[in-house]
C-alpha atoms as a PDB file:
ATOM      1  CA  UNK A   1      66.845  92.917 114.271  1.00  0.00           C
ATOM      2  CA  UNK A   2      69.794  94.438 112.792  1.00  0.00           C
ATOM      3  CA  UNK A   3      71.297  94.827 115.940  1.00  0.00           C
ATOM      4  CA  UNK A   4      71.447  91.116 116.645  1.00  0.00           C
ATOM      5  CA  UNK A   5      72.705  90.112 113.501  1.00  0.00           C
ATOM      6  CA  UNK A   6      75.716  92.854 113.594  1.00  0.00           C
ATOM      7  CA  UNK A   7      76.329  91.082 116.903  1.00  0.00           C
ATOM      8  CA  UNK A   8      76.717  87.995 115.815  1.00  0.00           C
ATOM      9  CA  UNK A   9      78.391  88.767 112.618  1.00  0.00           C
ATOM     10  CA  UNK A  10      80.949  90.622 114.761  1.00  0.00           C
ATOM     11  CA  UNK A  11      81.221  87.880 117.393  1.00  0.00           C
ATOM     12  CA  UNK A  12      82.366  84.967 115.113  1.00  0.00           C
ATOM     13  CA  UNK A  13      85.605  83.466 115.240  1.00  0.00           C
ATOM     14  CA  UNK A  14      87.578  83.882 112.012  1.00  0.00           C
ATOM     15  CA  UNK A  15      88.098  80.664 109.802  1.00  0.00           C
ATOM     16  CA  UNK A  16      91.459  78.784 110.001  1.00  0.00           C
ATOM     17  CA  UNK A  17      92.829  78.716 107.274  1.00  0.00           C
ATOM     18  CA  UNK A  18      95.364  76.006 105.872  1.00  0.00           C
ATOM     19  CA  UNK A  19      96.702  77.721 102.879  1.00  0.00           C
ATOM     20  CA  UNK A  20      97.618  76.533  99.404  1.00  0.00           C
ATOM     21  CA  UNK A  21     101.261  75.415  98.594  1.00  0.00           C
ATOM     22  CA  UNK A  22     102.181  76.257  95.512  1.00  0.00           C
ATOM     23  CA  UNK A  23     105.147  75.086  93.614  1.00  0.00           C
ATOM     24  CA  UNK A  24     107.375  76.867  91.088  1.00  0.00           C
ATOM     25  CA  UNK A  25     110.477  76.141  88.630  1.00  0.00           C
ATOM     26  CA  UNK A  26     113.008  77.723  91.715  1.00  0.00           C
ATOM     27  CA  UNK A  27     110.689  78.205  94.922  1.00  0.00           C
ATOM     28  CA  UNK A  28     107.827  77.558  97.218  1.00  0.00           C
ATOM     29  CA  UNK A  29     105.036  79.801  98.023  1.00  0.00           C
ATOM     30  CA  UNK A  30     102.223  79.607 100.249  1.00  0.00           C
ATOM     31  CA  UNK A  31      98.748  81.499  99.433  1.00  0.00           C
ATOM     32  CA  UNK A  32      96.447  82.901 102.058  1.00  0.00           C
ATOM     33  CA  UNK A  33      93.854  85.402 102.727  1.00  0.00           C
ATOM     34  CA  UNK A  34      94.412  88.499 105.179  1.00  0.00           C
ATOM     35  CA  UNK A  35      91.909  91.329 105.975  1.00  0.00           C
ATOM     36  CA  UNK A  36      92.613  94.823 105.137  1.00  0.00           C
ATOM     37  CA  UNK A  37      91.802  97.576 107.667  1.00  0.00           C
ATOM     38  CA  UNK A  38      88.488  98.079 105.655  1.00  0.00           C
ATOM     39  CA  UNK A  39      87.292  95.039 106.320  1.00  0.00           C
ATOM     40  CA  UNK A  40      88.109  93.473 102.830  1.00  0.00           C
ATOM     41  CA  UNK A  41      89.692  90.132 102.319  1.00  0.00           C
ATOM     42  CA  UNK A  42      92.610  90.106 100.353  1.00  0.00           C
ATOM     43  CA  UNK A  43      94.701  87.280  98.941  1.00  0.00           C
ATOM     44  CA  UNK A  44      98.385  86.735  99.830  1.00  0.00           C
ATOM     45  CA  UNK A  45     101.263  85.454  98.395  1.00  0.00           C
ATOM     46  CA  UNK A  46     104.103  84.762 101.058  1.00  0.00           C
ATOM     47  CA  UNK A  47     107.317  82.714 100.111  1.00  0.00           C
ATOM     48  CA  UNK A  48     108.262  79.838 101.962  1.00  0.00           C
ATOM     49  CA  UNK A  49     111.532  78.581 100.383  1.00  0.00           C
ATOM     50  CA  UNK A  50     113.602  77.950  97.386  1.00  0.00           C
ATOM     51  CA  UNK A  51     114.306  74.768  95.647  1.00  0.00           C
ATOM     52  CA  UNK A  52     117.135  73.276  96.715  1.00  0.00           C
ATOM     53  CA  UNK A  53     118.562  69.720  98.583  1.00  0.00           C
ATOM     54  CA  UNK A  54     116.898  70.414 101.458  1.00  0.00           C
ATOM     55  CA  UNK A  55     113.132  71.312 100.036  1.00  0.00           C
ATOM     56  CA  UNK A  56     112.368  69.390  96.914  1.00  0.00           C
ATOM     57  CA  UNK A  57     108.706  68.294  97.356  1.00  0.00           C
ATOM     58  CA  UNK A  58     105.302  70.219  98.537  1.00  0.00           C
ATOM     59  CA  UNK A  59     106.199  67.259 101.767  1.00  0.00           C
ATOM     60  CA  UNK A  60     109.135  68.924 102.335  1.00  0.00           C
ATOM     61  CA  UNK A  61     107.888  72.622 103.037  1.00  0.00           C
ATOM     62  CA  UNK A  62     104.435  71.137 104.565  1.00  0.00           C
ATOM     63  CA  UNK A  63     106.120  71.940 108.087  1.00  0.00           C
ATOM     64  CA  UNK A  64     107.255  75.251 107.274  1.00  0.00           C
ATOM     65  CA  UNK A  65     103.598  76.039 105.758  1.00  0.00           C
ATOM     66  CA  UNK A  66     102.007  74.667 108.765  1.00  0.00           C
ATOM     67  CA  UNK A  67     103.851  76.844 110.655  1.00  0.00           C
ATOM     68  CA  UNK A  68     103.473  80.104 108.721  1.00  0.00           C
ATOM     69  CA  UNK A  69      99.824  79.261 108.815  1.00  0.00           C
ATOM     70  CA  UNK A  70      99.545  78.767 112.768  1.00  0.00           C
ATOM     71  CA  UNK A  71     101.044  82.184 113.117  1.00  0.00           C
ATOM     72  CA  UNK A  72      98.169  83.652 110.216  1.00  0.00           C
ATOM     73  CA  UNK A  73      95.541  82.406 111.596  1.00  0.00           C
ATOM     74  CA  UNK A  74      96.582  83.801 115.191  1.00  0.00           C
ATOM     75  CA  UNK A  75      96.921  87.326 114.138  1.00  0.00           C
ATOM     76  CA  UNK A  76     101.067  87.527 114.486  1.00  0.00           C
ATOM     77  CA  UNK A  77     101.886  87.528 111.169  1.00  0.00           C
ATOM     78  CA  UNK A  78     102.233  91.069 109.133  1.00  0.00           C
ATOM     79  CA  UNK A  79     102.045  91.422 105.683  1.00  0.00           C
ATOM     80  CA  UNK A  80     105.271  92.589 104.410  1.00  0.00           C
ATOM     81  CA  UNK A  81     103.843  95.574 102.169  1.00  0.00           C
ATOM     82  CA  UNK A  82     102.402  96.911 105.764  1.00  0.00           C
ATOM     83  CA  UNK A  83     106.042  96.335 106.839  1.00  0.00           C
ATOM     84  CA  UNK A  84     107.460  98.169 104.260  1.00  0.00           C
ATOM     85  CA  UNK A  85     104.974 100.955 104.760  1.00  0.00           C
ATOM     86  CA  UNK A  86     105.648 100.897 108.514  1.00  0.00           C
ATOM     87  CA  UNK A  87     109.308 101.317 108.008  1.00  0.00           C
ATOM     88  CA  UNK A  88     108.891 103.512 105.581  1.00  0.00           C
ATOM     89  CA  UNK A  89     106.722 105.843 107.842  1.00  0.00           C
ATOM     90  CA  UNK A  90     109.329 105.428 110.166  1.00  0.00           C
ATOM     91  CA  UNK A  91     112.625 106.980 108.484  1.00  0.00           C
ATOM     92  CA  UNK A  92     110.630 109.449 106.040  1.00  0.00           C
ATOM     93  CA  UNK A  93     108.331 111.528 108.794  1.00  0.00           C
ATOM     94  CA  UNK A  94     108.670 114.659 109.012  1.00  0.00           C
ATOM     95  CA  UNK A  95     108.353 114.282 112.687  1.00  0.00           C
ATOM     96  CA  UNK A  96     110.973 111.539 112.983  1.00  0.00           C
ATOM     97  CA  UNK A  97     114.798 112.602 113.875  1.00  0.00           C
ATOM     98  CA  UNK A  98     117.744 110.559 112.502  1.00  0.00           C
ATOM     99  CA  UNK A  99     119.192 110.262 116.026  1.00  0.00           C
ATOM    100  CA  UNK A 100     116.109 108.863 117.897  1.00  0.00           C
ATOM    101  CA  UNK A 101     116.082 105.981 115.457  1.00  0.00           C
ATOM    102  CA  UNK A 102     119.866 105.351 116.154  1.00  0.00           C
ATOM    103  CA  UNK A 103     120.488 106.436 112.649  1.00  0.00           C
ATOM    104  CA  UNK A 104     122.985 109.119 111.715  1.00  0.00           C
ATOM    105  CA  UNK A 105     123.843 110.659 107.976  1.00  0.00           C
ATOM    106  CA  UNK A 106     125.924 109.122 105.645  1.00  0.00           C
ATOM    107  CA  UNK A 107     128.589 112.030 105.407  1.00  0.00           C
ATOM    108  CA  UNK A 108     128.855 112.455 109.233  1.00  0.00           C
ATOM    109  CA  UNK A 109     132.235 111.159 110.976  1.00  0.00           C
END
Protein backbone atom coordinates (compact mmCIF):
# COMPACT_ATOMS: atom_id res chain seq x y z
CA UNK A 1 0.00 0.00 0.00
CA UNK A 2 2.86 2.17 0.57
CA UNK A 3 4.02 1.66 -2.71
CA UNK A 4 0.98 3.21 -4.33
CA UNK A 5 0.79 6.08 -2.28
CA UNK A 6 4.73 6.99 -2.82
CA UNK A 7 3.59 6.77 -6.45
CA UNK A 8 1.19 9.03 -6.42
CA UNK A 9 2.72 11.39 -4.03
CA UNK A 10 5.68 11.43 -6.44
CA UNK A 11 3.54 11.73 -9.58
CA UNK A 12 1.69 15.02 -8.73
CA UNK A 13 2.17 18.10 -10.47
CA UNK A 14 3.56 20.87 -8.26
CA UNK A 15 1.12 23.81 -7.32
CA UNK A 16 1.35 27.13 -9.27
CA UNK A 17 2.01 29.45 -7.39
CA UNK A 18 1.08 33.28 -7.81
CA UNK A 19 3.23 34.85 -5.23
CA UNK A 20 2.69 37.70 -2.80
CA UNK A 21 3.71 41.34 -3.77
CA UNK A 22 4.89 43.04 -1.17
CA UNK A 23 5.49 46.70 -0.92
CA UNK A 24 8.17 48.68 0.91
CA UNK A 25 9.22 52.49 1.72
CA UNK A 26 11.94 52.21 -1.59
CA UNK A 27 11.12 48.76 -3.42
CA UNK A 28 9.05 45.87 -4.52
CA UNK A 29 9.44 42.34 -3.59
CA UNK A 30 7.77 39.30 -4.54
CA UNK A 31 7.48 36.17 -2.00
CA UNK A 32 7.44 32.57 -3.09
CA UNK A 33 8.15 29.13 -2.05
CA UNK A 34 11.08 26.94 -3.65
CA UNK A 35 12.12 23.36 -2.67
CA UNK A 36 15.44 22.61 -1.31
CA UNK A 37 17.34 19.52 -2.55
CA UNK A 38 15.96 17.73 0.64
CA UNK A 39 12.76 17.97 -0.26
CA UNK A 40 11.85 20.94 2.12
CA UNK A 41 9.89 23.95 1.12
CA UNK A 42 11.43 27.05 1.73
CA UNK A 43 10.16 30.62 1.46
CA UNK A 44 11.70 33.23 -0.88
CA UNK A 45 12.16 36.65 -1.04
CA UNK A 46 13.13 37.88 -4.67
CA UNK A 47 13.13 41.70 -5.58
CA UNK A 48 11.24 42.92 -8.32
CA UNK A 49 11.93 46.70 -8.50
CA UNK A 50 12.49 49.93 -6.79
CA UNK A 51 10.18 52.77 -6.33
CA UNK A 52 10.46 55.11 -8.74
CA UNK A 53 8.25 57.01 -11.86
CA UNK A 54 7.96 54.11 -13.59
CA UNK A 55 6.67 51.52 -10.65
CA UNK A 56 4.62 53.30 -8.08
CA UNK A 57 1.72 50.87 -7.34
CA UNK A 58 1.52 46.86 -6.59
CA UNK A 59 -0.47 47.45 -10.56
CA UNK A 60 2.52 48.60 -11.76
CA UNK A 61 4.97 45.58 -10.97
CA UNK A 62 1.87 43.00 -11.37
CA UNK A 63 3.48 42.25 -14.94
CA UNK A 64 6.87 41.90 -13.82
CA UNK A 65 5.55 39.49 -10.86
CA UNK A 66 3.56 37.56 -13.27
CA UNK A 67 6.40 37.04 -15.10
CA UNK A 68 8.93 36.09 -12.41
CA UNK A 69 6.25 33.72 -11.31
CA UNK A 70 5.72 31.92 -14.83
CA UNK A 71 9.40 31.26 -14.85
CA UNK A 72 9.07 29.74 -10.80
CA UNK A 73 6.61 27.73 -11.33
CA UNK A 74 8.38 26.19 -14.56
CA UNK A 75 11.52 25.25 -12.86
CA UNK A 76 13.93 28.10 -14.71
CA UNK A 77 14.34 30.24 -12.09
CA UNK A 78 17.50 29.76 -9.51
CA UNK A 79 17.66 31.04 -6.29
CA UNK A 80 20.38 33.49 -6.10
CA UNK A 81 22.10 32.03 -2.80
CA UNK A 82 22.48 28.66 -5.10
CA UNK A 83 23.97 31.16 -7.60
CA UNK A 84 26.26 32.54 -5.39
CA UNK A 85 27.26 29.12 -4.17
CA UNK A 86 27.61 27.93 -7.77
CA UNK A 87 29.93 30.70 -8.62
CA UNK A 88 31.54 30.46 -5.75
CA UNK A 89 32.35 26.69 -6.33
CA UNK A 90 33.42 27.77 -9.50
CA UNK A 91 36.49 30.27 -8.88
CA UNK A 92 37.48 28.73 -5.32
CA UNK A 93 38.01 24.75 -6.35
CA UNK A 94 40.83 23.41 -5.88
CA UNK A 95 40.37 21.66 -9.11
CA UNK A 96 39.48 24.79 -11.08
CA UNK A 97 42.44 26.74 -13.07
CA UNK A 98 42.30 30.55 -13.50
CA UNK A 99 42.86 30.16 -17.26
CA UNK A 100 40.03 27.65 -18.09
CA UNK A 101 37.57 30.13 -16.65
CA UNK A 102 39.09 32.94 -18.89
CA UNK A 103 40.31 34.50 -15.74
CA UNK A 104 43.91 35.53 -15.19
CA UNK A 105 45.64 37.16 -11.81
CA UNK A 106 45.45 40.53 -10.93
CA UNK A 107 49.33 41.25 -11.00
CA UNK A 108 49.86 39.48 -14.39
CA UNK A 109 50.61 41.83 -17.57
Amino acid sequence: MTDILSLIKRNRLPKRQSGQIIESKTAFFIRYYHTIKSGERKQKCEKLADKGDLYRSKNDVRPLAERFMQQVNSGQVIPQVWAVELVQDLLYSSRADPHSLGLSSPNAS
